[in-house]
Protein backbone atom coordinates (compact mmCIF):
# COMPACT_ATOMS: atom_id res chain seq x y z
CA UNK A 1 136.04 161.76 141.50
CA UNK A 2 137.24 165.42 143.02
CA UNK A 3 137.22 165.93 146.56
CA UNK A 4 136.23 169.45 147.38
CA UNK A 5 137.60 170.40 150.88
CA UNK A 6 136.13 173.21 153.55
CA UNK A 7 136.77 174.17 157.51
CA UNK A 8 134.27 175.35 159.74
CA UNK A 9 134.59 176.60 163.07
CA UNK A 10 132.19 177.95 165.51
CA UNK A 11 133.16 179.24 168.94
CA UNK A 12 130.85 178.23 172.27
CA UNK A 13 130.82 179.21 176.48
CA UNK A 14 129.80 175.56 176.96
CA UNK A 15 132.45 173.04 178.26
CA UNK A 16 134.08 170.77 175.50
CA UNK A 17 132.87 167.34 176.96
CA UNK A 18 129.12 168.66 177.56
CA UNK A 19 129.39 169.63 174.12
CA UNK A 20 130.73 167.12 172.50
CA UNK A 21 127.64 164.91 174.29
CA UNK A 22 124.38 167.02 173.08
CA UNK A 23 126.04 168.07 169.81
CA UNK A 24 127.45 165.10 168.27
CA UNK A 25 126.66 161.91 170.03
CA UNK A 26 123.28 162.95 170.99
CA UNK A 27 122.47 165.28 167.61
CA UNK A 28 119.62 163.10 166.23
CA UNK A 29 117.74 163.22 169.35
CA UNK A 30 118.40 166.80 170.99
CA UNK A 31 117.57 168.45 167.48
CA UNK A 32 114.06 166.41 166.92
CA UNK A 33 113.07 167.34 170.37
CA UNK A 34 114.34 170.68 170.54
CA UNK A 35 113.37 171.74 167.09
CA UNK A 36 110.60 169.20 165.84
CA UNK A 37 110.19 171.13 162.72
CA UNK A 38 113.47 169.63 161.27
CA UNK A 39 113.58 166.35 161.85
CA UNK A 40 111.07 164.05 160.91
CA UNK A 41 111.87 160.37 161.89
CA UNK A 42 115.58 158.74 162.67
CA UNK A 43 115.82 155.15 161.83
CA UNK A 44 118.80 152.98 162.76
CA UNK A 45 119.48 150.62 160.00
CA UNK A 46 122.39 149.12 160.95
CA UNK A 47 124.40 149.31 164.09
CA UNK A 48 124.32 150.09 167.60
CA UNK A 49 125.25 153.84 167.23
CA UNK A 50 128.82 153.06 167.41
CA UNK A 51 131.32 153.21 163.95
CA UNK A 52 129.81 151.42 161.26
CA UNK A 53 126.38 152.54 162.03
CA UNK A 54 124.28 153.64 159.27
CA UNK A 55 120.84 155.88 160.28
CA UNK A 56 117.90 157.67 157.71
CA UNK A 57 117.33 160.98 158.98
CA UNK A 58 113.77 161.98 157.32
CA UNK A 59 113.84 165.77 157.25
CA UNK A 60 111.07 168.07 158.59
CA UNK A 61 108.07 169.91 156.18
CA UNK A 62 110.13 172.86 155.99
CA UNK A 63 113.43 171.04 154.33
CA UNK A 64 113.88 171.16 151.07
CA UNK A 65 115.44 167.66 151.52
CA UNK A 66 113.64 164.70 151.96
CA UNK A 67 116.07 162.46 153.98
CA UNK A 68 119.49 161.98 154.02
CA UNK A 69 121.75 158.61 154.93
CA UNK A 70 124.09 159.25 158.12
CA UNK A 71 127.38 156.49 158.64
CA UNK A 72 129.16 156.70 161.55
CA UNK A 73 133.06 156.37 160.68
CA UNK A 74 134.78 156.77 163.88
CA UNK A 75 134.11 158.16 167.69
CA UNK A 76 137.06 159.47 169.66
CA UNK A 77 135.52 159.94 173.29
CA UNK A 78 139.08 160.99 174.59
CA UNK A 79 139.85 163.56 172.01
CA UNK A 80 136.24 164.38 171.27
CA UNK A 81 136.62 163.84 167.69
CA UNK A 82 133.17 162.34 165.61
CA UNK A 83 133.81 161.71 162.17
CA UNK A 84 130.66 160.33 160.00
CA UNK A 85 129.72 160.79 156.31
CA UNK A 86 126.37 161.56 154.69
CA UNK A 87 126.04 158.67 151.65
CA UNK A 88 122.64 158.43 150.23
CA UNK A 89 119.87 161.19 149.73
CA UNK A 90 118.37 164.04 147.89
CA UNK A 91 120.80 166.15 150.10
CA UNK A 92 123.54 164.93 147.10
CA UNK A 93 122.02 166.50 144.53
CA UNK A 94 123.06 163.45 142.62
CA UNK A 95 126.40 164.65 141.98
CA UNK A 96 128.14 163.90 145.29
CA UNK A 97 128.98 160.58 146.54
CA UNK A 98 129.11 161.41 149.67
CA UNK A 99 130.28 164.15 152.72
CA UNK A 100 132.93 163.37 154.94
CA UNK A 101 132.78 165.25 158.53
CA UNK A 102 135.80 165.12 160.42
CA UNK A 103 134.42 167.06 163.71
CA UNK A 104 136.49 168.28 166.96
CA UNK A 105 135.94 170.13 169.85
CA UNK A 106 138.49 171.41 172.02
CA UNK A 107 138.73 173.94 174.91
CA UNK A 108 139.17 177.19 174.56
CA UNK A 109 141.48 179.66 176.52
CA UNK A 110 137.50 180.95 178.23
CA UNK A 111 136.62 177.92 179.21
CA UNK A 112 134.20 177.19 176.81
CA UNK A 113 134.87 175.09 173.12
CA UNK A 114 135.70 175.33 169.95
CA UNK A 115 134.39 173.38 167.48
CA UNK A 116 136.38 172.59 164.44
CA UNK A 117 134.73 170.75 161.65
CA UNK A 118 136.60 169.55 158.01
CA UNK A 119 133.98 168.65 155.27
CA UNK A 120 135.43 166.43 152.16
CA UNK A 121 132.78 166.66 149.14
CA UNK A 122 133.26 163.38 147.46
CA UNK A 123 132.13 164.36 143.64
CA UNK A 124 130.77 162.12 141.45
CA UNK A 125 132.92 162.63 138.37
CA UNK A 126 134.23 165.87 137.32
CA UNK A 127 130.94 167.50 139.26
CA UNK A 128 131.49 171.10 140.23
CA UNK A 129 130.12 171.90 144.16
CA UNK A 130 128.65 175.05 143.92
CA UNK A 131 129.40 177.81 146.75
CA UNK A 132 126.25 178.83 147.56
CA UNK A 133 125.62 175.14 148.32
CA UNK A 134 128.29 174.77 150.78
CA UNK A 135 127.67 178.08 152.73
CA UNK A 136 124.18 177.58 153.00
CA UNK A 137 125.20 174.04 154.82
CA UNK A 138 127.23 175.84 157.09
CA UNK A 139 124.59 178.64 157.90
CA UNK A 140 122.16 175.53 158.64
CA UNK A 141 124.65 173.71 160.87
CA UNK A 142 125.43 176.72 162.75
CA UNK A 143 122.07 177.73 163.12
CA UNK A 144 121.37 174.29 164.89
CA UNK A 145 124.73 174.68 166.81
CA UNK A 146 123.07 177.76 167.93
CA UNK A 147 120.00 176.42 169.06
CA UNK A 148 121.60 173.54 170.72
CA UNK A 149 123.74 175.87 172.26
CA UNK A 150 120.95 177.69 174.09
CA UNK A 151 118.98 174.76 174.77
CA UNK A 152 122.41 173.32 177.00
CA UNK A 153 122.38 177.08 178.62
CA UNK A 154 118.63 177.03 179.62
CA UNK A 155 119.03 172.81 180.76
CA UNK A 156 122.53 173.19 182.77
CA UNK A 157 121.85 169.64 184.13
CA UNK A 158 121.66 168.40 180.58
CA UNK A 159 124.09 165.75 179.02
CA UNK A 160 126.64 166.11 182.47
């Protein structure tokens, strides 16, 4: 197994805690109501949403993914840290074992965040990750971030 490794980090005006709420805690939910289109279904199999928790995420019409297996490793609510792994679904193209987030936001000198995200691609084997793959994960995640982002902006009583 090779573990392929890449950093992400997208800048935001909304506070770090606020953030931290809609963004990762509250993902599954805020994205299938803002943008329906994406997200199909979200089924807790195990768990209570805490670490350990596993969840199927069926994926919208317009995904070329069908669903995609969600763990929960670890929540930090004092250093707003939310690590989970993706380990089952077409999203693995069958040569990954799974994708380990490690995400973090922290404040930024504006007063706004920054979120800083580490991906580890688990490979199955001696599998190559192609680079087109991993940038157009990151162009998806920061569209979302984006949209999130705006929905917080036009609900400023949202996740307080």
């Amino acid at each position: 197994m090779g573990v392929y490794t890449t950093e992400h980090e997208i800048t935001s005006t909304i506070a770090p805690a606020r953030l931290f709420k809609a963004f990762l805690l509250d993902a599954d939910n805020i994205i299938a109501k803002i943008v329906p289109h994406a997200v199909k279904n979200v089924e807790i199999l195990e768990g209570n949403g805490g670490p350990g928790t596993i969840k199927k995420i069926t994926l919208g019409e317009g995904s070329k993914f069908k669903y995609v297996k969600h763990r929960v490793d670890s929540i930090d609510h004092d250093n707003l840290t939310y690590c989970h792994s993706l380990i089952e679904g077409d999203v693995l193209l069958g040569k990954i074992e799974k994708i380990s987030h490690e995400t973090k936001v922290v404040a930024s000198p504006d007063g706004g965040s920054i979120v800083k995200a580490t991906l580890n691609y688990h490979t199955i084997g001696d599998a190559e990750i192609n680079e087109e793959y991993v940038k157009e994960g990151k162009e998806k995640a920061s569209g979302m971030f984006k949209i999130v982002e705006g929905y917080l902006h036009a609900n400023p009583d949202a996740y307080n």
